[in-house]
Structures are given as structure tokens and as C-alpha cells.
Protein backbone atom coordinates (compact mmCIF):
# COMPACT_ATOMS: atom_id res chain seq x y z
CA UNK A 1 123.44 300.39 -64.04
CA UNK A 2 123.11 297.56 -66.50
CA UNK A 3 122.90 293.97 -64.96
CA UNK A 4 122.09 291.15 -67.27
CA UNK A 5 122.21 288.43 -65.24
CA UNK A 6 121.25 287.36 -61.54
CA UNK A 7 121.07 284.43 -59.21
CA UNK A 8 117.95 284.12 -56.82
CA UNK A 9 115.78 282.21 -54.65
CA UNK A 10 111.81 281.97 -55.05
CA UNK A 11 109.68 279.37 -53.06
CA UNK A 12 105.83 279.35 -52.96
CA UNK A 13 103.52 279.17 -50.62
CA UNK A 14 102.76 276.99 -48.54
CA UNK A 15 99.08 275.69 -48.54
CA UNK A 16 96.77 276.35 -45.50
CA UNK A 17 96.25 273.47 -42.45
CA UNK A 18 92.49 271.64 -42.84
CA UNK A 19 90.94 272.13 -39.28
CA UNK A 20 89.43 269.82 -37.03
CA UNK A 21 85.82 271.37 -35.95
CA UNK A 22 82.24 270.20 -35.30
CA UNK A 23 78.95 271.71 -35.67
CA UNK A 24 77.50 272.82 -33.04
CA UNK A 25 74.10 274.07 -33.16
CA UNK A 26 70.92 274.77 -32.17
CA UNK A 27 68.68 271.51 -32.86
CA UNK A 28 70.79 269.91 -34.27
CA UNK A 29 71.95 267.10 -32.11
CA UNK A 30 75.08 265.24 -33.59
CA UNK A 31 75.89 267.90 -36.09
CA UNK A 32 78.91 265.77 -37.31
CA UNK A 33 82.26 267.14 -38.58
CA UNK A 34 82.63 270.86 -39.80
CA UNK A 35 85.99 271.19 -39.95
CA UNK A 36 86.76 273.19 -43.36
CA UNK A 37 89.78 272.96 -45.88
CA UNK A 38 93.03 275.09 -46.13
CA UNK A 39 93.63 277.48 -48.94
CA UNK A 40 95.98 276.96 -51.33
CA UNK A 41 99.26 278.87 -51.23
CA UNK A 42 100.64 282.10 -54.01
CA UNK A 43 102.33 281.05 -56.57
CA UNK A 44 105.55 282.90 -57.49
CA UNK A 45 104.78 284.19 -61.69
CA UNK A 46 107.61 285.80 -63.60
CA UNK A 47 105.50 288.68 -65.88
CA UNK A 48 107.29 290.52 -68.51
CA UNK A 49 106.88 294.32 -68.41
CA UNK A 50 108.36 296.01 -71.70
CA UNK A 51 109.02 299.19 -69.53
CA UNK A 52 112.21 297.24 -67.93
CA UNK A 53 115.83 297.42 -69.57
CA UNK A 54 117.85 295.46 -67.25
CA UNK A 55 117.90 292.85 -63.85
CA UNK A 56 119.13 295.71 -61.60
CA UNK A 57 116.14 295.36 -59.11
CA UNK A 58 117.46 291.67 -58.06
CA UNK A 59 120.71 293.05 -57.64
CA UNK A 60 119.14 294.51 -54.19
CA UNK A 61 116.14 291.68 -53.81
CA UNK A 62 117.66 288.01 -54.33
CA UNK A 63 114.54 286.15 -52.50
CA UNK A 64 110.75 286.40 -53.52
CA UNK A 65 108.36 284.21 -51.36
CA UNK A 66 104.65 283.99 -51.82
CA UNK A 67 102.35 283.91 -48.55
CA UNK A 68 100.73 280.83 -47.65
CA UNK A 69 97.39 279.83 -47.42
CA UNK A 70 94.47 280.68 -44.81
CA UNK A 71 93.78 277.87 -42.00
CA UNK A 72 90.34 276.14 -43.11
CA UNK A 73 87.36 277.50 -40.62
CA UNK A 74 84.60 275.81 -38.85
CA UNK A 75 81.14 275.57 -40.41
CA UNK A 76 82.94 273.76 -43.28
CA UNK A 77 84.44 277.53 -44.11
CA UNK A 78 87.12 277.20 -46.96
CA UNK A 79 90.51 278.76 -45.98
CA UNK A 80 90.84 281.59 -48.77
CA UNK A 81 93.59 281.32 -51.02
CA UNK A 82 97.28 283.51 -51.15
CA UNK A 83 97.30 285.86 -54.14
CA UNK A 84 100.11 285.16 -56.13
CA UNK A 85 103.08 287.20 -56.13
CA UNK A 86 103.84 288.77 -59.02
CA UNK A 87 107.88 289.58 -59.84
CA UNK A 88 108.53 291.87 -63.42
CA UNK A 89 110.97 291.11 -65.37
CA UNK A 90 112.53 292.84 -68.97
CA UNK A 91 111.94 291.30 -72.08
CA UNK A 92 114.21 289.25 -72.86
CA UNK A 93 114.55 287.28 -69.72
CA UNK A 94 115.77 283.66 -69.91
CA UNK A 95 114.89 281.95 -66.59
CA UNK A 96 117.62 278.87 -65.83
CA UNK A 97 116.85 276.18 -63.14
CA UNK A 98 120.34 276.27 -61.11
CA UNK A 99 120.08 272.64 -60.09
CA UNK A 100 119.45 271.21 -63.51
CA UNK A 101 120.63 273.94 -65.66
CA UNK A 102 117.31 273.32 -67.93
CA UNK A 103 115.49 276.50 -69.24
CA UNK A 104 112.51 277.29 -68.00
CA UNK A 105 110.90 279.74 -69.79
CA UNK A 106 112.39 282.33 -72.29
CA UNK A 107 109.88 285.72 -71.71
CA UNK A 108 110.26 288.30 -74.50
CA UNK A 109 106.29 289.60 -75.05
CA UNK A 110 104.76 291.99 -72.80
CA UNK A 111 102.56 290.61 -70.16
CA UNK A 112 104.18 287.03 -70.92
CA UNK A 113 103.81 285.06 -67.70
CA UNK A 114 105.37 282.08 -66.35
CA UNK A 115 104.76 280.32 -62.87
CA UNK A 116 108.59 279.16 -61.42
CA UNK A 117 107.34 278.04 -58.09
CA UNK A 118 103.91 276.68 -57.26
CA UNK A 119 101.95 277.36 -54.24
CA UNK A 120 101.20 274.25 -52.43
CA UNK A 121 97.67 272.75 -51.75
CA UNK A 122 96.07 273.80 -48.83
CA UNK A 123 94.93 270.53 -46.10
CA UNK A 124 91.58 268.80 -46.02
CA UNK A 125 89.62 269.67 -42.56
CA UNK A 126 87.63 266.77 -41.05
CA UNK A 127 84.85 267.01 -43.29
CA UNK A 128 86.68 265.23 -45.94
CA UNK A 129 87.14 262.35 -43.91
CA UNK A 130 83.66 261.33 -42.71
CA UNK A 131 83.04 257.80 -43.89
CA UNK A 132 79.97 255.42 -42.81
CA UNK A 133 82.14 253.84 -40.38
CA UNK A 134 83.59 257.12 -38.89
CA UNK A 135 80.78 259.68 -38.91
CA UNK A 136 82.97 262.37 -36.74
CA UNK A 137 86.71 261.78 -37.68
CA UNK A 138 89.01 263.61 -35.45
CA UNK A 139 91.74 264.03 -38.56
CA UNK A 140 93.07 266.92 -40.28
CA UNK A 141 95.74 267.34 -43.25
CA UNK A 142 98.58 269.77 -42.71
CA UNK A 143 99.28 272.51 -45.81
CA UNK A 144 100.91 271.15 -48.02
CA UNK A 145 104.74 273.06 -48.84
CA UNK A 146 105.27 275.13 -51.66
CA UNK A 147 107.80 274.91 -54.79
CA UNK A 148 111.32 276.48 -54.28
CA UNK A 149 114.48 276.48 -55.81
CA UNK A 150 116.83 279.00 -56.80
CA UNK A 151 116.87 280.38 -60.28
CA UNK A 152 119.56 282.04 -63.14
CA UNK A 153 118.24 284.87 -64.60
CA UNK A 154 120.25 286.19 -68.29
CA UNK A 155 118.84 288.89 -70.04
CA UNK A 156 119.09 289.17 -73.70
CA UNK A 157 119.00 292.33 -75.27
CA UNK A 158 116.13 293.21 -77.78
CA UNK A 159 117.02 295.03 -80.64
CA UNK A 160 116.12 294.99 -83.92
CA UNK A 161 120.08 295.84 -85.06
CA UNK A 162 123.18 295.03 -82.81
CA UNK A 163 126.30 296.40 -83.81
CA UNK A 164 129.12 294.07 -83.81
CA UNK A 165 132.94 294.56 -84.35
CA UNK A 166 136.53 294.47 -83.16
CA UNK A 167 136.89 297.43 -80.02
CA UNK A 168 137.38 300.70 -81.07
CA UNK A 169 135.59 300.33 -84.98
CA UNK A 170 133.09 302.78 -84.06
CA UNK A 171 130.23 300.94 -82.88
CA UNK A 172 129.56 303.74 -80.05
CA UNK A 173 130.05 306.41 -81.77
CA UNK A 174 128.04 305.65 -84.96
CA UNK A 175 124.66 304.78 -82.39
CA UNK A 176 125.64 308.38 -80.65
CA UNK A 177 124.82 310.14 -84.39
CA UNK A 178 121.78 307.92 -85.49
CA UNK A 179 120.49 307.92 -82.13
CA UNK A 180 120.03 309.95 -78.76
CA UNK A 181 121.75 307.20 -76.88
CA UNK A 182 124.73 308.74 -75.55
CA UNK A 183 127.34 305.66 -74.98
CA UNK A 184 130.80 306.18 -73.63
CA UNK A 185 133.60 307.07 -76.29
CA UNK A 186 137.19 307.13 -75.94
CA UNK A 187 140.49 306.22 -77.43
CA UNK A 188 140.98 303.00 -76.24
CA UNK A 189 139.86 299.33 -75.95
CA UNK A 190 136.34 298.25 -74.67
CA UNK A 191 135.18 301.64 -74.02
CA UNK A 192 132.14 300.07 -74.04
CA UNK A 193 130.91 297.28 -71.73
CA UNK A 194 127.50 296.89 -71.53
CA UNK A 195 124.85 297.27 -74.22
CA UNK A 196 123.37 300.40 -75.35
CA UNK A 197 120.43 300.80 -76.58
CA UNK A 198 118.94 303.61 -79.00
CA UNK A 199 115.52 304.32 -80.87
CA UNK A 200 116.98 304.97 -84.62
CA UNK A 201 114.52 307.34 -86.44
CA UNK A 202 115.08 306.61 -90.27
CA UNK A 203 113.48 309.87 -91.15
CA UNK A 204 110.55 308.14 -93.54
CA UNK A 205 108.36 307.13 -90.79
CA UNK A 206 110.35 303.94 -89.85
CA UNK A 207 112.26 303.80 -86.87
CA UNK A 208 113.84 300.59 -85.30
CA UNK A 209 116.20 300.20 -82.13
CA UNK A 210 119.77 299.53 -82.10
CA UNK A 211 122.47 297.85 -79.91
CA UNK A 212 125.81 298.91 -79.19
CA UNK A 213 127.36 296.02 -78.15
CA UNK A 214 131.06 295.30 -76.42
CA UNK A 215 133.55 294.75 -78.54
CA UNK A 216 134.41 291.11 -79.81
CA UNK A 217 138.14 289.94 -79.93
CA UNK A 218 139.55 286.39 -81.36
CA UNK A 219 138.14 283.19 -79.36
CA UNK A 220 135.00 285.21 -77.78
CA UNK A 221 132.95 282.31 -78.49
CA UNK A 222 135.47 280.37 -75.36
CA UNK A 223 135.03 283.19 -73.17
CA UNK A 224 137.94 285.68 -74.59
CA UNK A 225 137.85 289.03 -73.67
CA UNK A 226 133.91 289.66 -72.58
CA UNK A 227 133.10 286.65 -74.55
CA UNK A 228 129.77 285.35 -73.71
CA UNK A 229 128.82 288.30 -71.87
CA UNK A 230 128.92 289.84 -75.12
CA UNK A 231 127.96 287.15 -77.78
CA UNK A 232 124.50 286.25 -75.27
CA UNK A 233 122.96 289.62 -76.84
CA UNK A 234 123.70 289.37 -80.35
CA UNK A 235 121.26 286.49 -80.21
CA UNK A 236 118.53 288.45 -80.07
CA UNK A 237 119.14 290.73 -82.88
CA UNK A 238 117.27 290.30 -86.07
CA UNK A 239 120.24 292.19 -88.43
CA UNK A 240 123.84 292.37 -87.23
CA UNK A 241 125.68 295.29 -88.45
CA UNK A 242 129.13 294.33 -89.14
CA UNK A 243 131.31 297.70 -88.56
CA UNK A 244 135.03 297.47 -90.11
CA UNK A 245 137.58 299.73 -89.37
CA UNK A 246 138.40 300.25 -93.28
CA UNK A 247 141.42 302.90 -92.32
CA UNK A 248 143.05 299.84 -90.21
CA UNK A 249 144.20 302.27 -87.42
CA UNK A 250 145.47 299.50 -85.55
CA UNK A 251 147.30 298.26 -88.02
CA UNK A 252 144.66 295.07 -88.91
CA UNK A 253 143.72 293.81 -92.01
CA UNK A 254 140.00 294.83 -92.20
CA UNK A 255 139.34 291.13 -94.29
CA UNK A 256 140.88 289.59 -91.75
CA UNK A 257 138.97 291.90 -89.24
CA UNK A 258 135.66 290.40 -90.97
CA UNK A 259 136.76 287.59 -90.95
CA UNK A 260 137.61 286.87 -87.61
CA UNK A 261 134.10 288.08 -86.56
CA UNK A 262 132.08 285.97 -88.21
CA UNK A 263 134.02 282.89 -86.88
CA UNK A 264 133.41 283.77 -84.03
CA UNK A 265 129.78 284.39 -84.26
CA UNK A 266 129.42 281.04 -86.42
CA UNK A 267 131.36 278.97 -83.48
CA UNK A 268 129.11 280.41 -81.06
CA UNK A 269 126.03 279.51 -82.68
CA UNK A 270 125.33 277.91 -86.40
CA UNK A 271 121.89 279.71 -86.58
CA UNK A 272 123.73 283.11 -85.28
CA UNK A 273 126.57 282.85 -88.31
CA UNK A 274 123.51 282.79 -90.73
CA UNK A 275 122.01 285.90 -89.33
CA UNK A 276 121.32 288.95 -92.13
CA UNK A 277 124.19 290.83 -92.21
CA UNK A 278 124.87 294.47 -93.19
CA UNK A 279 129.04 294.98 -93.62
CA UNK A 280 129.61 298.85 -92.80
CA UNK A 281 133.08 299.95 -93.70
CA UNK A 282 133.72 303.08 -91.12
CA UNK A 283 136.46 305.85 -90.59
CA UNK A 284 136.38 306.55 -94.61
CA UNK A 285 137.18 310.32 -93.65
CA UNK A 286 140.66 308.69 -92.80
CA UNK A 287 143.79 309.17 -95.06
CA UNK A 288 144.35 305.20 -97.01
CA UNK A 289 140.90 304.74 -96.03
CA UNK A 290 139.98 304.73 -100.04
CA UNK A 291 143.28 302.25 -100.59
CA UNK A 292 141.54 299.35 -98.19
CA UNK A 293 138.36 299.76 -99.46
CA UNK A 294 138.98 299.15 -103.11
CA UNK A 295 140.90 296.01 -101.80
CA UNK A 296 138.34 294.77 -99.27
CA UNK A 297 135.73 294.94 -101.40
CA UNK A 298 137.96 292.95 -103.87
CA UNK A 299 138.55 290.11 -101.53
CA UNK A 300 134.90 290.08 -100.19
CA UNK A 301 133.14 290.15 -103.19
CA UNK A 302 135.65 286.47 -104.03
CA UNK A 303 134.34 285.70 -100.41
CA UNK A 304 131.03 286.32 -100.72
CA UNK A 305 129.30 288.16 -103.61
CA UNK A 306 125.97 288.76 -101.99
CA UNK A 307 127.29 291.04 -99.39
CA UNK A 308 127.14 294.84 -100.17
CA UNK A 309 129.56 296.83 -98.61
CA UNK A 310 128.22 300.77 -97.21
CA UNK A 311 131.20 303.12 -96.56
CA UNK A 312 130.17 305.55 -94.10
CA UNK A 313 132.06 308.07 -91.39
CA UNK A 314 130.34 308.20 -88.08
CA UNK A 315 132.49 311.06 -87.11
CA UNK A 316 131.01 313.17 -90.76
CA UNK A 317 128.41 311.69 -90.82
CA UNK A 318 128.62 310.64 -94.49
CA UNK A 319 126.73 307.68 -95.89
CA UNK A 320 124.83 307.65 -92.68
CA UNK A 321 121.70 307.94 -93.84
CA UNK A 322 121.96 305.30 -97.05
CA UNK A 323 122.79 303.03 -94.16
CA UNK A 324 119.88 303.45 -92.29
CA UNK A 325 117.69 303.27 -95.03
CA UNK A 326 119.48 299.66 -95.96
CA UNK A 327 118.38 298.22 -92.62
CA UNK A 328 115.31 299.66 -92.20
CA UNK A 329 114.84 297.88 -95.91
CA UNK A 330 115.98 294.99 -95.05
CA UNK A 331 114.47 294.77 -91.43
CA UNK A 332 110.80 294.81 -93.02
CA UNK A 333 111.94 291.58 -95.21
CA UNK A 334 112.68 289.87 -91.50
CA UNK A 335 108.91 290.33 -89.53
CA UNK A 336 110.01 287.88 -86.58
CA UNK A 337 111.77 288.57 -83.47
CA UNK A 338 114.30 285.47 -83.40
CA UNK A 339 113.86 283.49 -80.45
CA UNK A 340 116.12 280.85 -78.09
CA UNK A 341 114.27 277.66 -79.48
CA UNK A 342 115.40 278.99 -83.14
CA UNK A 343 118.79 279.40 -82.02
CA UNK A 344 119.09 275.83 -79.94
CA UNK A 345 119.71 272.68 -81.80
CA UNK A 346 116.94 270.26 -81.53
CA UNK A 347 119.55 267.54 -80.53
CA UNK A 348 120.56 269.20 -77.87
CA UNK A 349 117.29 270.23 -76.03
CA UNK A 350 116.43 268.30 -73.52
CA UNK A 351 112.22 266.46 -73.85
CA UNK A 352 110.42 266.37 -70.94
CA UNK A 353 108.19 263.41 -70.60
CA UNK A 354 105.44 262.48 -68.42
CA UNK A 355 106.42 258.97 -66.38
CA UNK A 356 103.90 257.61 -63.57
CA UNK A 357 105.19 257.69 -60.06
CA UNK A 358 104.83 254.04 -58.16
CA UNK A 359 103.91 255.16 -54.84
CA UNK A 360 104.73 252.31 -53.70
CA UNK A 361 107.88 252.51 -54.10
CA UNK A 362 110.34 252.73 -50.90
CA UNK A 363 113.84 251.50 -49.77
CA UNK A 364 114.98 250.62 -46.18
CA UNK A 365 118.28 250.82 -44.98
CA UNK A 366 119.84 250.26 -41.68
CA UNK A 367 122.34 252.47 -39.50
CA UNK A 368 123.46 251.37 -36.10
CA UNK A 369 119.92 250.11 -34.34
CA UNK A 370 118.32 252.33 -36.63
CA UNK A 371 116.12 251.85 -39.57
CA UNK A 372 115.89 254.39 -42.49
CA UNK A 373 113.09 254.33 -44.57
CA UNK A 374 113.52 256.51 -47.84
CA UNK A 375 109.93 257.20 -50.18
CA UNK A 376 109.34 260.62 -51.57
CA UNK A 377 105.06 259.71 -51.19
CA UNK A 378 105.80 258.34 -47.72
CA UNK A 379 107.87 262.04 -46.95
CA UNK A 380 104.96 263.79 -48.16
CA UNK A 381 102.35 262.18 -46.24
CA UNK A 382 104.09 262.34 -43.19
CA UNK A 383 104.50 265.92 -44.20
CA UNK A 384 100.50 266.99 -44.72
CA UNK A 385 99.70 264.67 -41.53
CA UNK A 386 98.70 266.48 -38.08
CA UNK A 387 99.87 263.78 -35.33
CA UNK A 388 98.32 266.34 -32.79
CA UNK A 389 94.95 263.18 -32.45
CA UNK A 390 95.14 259.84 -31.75
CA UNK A 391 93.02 259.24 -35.22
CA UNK A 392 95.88 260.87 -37.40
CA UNK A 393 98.37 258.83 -35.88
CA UNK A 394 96.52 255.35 -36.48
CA UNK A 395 95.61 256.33 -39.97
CA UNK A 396 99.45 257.05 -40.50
CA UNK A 397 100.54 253.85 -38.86
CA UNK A 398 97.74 251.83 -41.45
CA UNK A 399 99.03 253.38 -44.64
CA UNK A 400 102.16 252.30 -43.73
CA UNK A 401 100.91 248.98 -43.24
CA UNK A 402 98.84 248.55 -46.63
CA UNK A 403 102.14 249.77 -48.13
CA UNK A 404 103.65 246.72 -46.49
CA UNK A 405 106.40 248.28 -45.20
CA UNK A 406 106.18 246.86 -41.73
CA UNK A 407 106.50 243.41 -43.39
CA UNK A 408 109.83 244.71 -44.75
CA UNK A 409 110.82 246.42 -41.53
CA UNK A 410 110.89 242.52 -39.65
CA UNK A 411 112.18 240.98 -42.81
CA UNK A 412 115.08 243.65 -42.06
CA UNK A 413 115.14 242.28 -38.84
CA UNK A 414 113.21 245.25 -36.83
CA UNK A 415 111.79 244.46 -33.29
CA UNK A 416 109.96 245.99 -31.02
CA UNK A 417 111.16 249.17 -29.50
CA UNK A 418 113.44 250.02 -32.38
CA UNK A 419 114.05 253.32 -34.09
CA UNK A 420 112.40 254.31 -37.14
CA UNK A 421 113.29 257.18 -39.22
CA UNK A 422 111.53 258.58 -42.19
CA UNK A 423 112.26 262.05 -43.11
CA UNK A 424 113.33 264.45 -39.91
CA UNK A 425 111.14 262.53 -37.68
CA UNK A 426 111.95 258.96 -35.48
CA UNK A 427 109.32 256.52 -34.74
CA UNK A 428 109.47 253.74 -32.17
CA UNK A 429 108.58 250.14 -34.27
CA UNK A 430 105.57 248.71 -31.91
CA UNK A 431 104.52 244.45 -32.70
CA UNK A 432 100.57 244.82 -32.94
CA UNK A 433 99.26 242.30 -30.65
């Protein structure tokens, strides 16, 4: 079963709680605070392993979570850390953030990682927190909560030669002779929907793998037909084989044919429409197969000179061989794989840049008798703090303070005994005497 693309969920884990512990031990009065720190959580890594064809396994598996991180230990002990969890993917992948709809990482070597959600710290234990002031603090940070998000995944075949063409040219049953690949042929339209794949042996040593791909019709590059799910493959091919049904058994032009094509491949992509191109005029065994020829090769040599047109019959197998000796020529003129960034305009890529967070930063709002106070730093704190000790709480409540938001809570208008909200929990606003 060939899936090429899939939706799915990964989150990290989450980092380990700091604990709140003392030393206690033999002569040593006063041992102070022992509490150790959490570990941090597994990250979720995307690994490419060449020995995968296709997204079929999240077909069955849509959500990959790491584990978390140990709880710190007493004697200072440091929680250990998650292992990360490791998900394979073919070559080929392109990974898609589905909120933004920025790429993440485009994976097409072997062993190629990239991490897509981040484990989250792990707490500090009460050790951390020892000051002159407070030799035996009674405060502990909470894990801290991993990365998630859910993800598009599109594969992208790799093949050195993808076979491209109106339905019914050929395409499957020219890889069927050059190849073992055994693709599904029959006398109609779009025989063929998914990609095939083949290992072409030339004969001279060289060998090089080839793509039968779905059939393109007029306005693919809009969606027509298979559309994208076909054109997202011939991206990754470093020679497209143009195959022209030069006996026009469905009564079309085969100019036209080509011509159609490589519009379509042009409107799709710029960089694709510029792609080496072999033209393969097929079904010569055909009766007025001769007749088109001599004209096509008239009108494309007034079209384009430096093409080279290769009759060949699939189903005789004539002028099969010349062919494969023409890309296996021309392949070793075109050493590198082709990858998204070459095929993306620069104008159109979005630049990430690094811009300082003011923590500082909050906005209050009021609904009903309640106030609403909205801070992504404020969130997080309240997040990694343990309000199990009275310690954790005041510490809380004098952030807060040197952040000055209970200034802006009475400029608001709060008083005491009103509701404050930050995040999911509610505080009650208390007037320090």
C-alpha cells in the first residue's frame, strides 16, 4: 500500500518535578537542603531510514509521545533523563507544521535526523534555591511541559528518472521491460495511481532507479485529474522522461501532447520546467506511427533544437536499450539529488529571525468581577511552580509583584477579595497590610 502523505500528532516529554528533601545524616547537624533536580524529558526525532518506501506505518500510528523525565531524588540525586523516541521515516519526507504551514525539515539522506518536538526541562529541587538568607528553602520547580503540535507529513519520491506523460503513453509498461517492477497495465485511463518504483540495470555496470508516475492531464498544476498528488514526485527526479504516444491512439496530436506537459510542469514549478529532459516517442510498432514521427520531430526541432527525440516500443522492445544508455549518460552529467530549497523561490520562503522576548510583558483585562491576566512567562511560571508549601506560594505572589502587576491590578480597579485568573487557575487578590 503506497501512502505519501499523513497527518499526526507528536508532543515531547515532559521534564521531571525538582524535589523538596533534606539531608539527614549522621553528624551532620543542619545538613541543609538535598532536594535534587528533575530530568529532562525525550525528545520526539524524525530519522530517515533508506529501507522505507512509503508513510504506511502512520496510517495505523497517528500519535508518537516521548516519556517524561525522572522525579529529582534526595541526596541532591539528579532525576535521569527520557531517551528520546525515535520515529523512521522514508527518504524523501517533507515534515509541514499544520498550524503555520512552514516546513520544517525536508529528510532525504540516510540517518538524517530532525527533532519536531522538544522534551521539556526537568524542575530544580530545593538545592537550587538555598540563598544566605534562606539556608533550607522549602521550594521546588514543577517539570517543565514538552513541545507538541501536530504535523503534515508528504513524501516525495526518489528517483533518479520519473516518467511523465498523458495516461495510457506507456509509462507502466516501458518500467515493466527495463525493470522488475511489475506496475498495473490495462487499457484504460490512470491505470496507474501511485508511483512505482524500479532498479533499471543498464547492462554496463550502471544502474539507476526509475519512477512510474500517474498520468498528467491539462491543468494538473490546479489540481486536475491527480494533480498535485502526482506533480509532488516529479520534484524529486533528477531527469524526466517525457513518453509520447507517437501513434496518437487517442486521436491527440503528440506536439500538442508535449506540449501540454511541459506547461504544466513549468506552471507548477519554474525550476521543475527546466529539469533535463529525455523526449521518448513510444508505440512505433504501431501502423502511422512512422507518419507522426517524421512530423513531430519537424515541429520540435522549430520548438526546440536541443531536444533529441528516441523512438522506442515498450511492447518490442526496440530502441530500449539506446534509451537507457541516453539517461544513464546523461544522469552522470547531473551528480546532485535536487532538493526542495532548489525548487522554492527565495521570495517566497519564509526567514526566521531571532527577536528577544520582554518578559515583562502582560495585559489585564476584566470580565464580570473578574480579572484576566494574559503573559506567556507569567503562564509558564505558574506552570513549573509547586504551590504544595507556603514558600512556593510567597515566591509566586513576589514575582508577581516585582513584575508590577499588582500595581496594575488596583489601577484596574481590583480590591480585596477579587478573582484573579491567569491561565486555568483563579487567585483571590489579597491588600498586603
Amino acid at each position: 500500500m503506497f501512502i505519501d502523505k499523513a497527518k499526526i500528532y507528536v508532543k515531547g516529554g515532559d521534564g521531571g518535578d525538582g524535589l523538596v528533601a533534606f539531608r539527614r545524616e549522621k553528624y551532620v547537624p543542619d545538613g541543609g537542603p538535598g532536594g535534587g533536580d528533575g530530568g529532562n524529558g525525550g525528545n520526539v526525532i524524525f530519522r530517515v531510514d533508506e529501507g522505507l518506501r512509503t508513510l504506511v506505518d502512520f496510517r495505523y500510528q497517528k500519535h508518537f509521545k516521548a516519556d517524561r523525565g525522572i522525579k529529582g531524588r534526595n541526596k541532591t540525586q539528579h532525576g535521569a533523563n527520557a531517551e528520546d523516541l525515535i520515529v523512521r521515516v522514508p527518504p524523501g519526507t517533507v515534515v509541514i507544521n499544520d498550524d503555520t504551514h512552514e516546513i520544517m525539515a525536508d529528510l532525504t539522506r540516510h540517518d538524517q535526523e530532525v527533532i519536531v518536538a522538544k522534551g521539556g526541562r526537568g524542575g530544580r529541587g530545593n538545592a537550587k534555591f538555598a540563598t544566605a538568607n534562606n539556608p533550607a528553602p522549602e521550594i521546588a520547580e514543577n517539570g517543565e511541559e514538552g513541545q507538541e503540535r501536530w504535523l503534515v507529513l508528504e513524501l516525495k519520491v526518489m528517483a533518479d528518472v520519473g516518467l511523465v506523460g498523458f495516461p495510457s503513453v506507456g509509462k507502466s509498461t516501458l518500467l515493466s521491460v527495463v525493470s522488475a517492477a511489475q506496475p498495473k497495465i490495462a487499457a484504460y485511463h490512470f491505470t496507474t495511481l501511485t508511483p512505482n518504483l524500479g532498479v533499471v540495470d543498464v547492462g554496463d555496470g550502471r544502474s539507476f532507479v526509475m519512477a512510474d508516475l500517474p498520468g498528467l492531464i491539462e491543468g494538473a498544476h490546479e489540481g486536475v485529474g491527480l494533480g498535485h498528488e502526482f506533480l509532488r514526485h516529479v520534484e524529486r527526479t533528477r531527469v524526466v522522461v517525457h513518453i509520447i504516444d507517437m501513434a496518437a491512439t487517442d486521436g491527440r496530436d503528440p506536439f500538442d501532447d508535449w506540449q501540454k506537459i511541459n506547461n504544466e510542469l513549468t506552471l507548477y514549478s519554474a525550476k521543475l520546467g527546466e529539469r533535463p529532459q529525455i523526449v521518448v516517442a513510444n508505440k512505433m510498432d504501431m501502423p502511422d506511427a512512422e507518419v507522426y514521427l517524421e512530423e513531430f520531430t519537424r515541429q520540435l526541432a522549430e520548438a526546440d533544437p536541443s531536444i533529441r527525440v528516441i523512438p522506442v516500443s515498450a511492447v518490442t522492445k526496440n530502441g530500449v536499450q539506446e534509451l537507457l544508455y541516453k539517461v544513464a549518460d546523461l544522469l552522470e552529467t547531473i551528480p546532485d539529488m535536487p532538493l526542495l530549497e532548489d525548487l522554492v523561490d527565495l521570495s517566497e520562503r519564509k526567514v526566521f529571525k531571532f527577536e528577544a522576548q520582554d518578559d515583562e510583558e502582560f495585559t489585564i483585562r476584566r470580565e464580570n468581577d473578574t480579572f484576566v491576566i494574559e503573559s506567556p512567562s507569567i503562564e509558564k511560571l505558574i506552570k513549573r511552580t509547586n504551590f504544595s508549601t507556603q514558600e512556593a506560594v510567597e515566591r509566586f505572589a513576589r514575582i508577581l509583584r516585582k513584575k508590577g502587576i499588582d500595581q496594575a491590578l488596583r489601577t484596574r480597579g481590583a480590591v480585596d477579595g477579587q478573582t484573579i485568573q491567569i491561565g486555568d487557575f483563579e487567585f483571590e487578590f489579597v491588600e498586603k497590610e
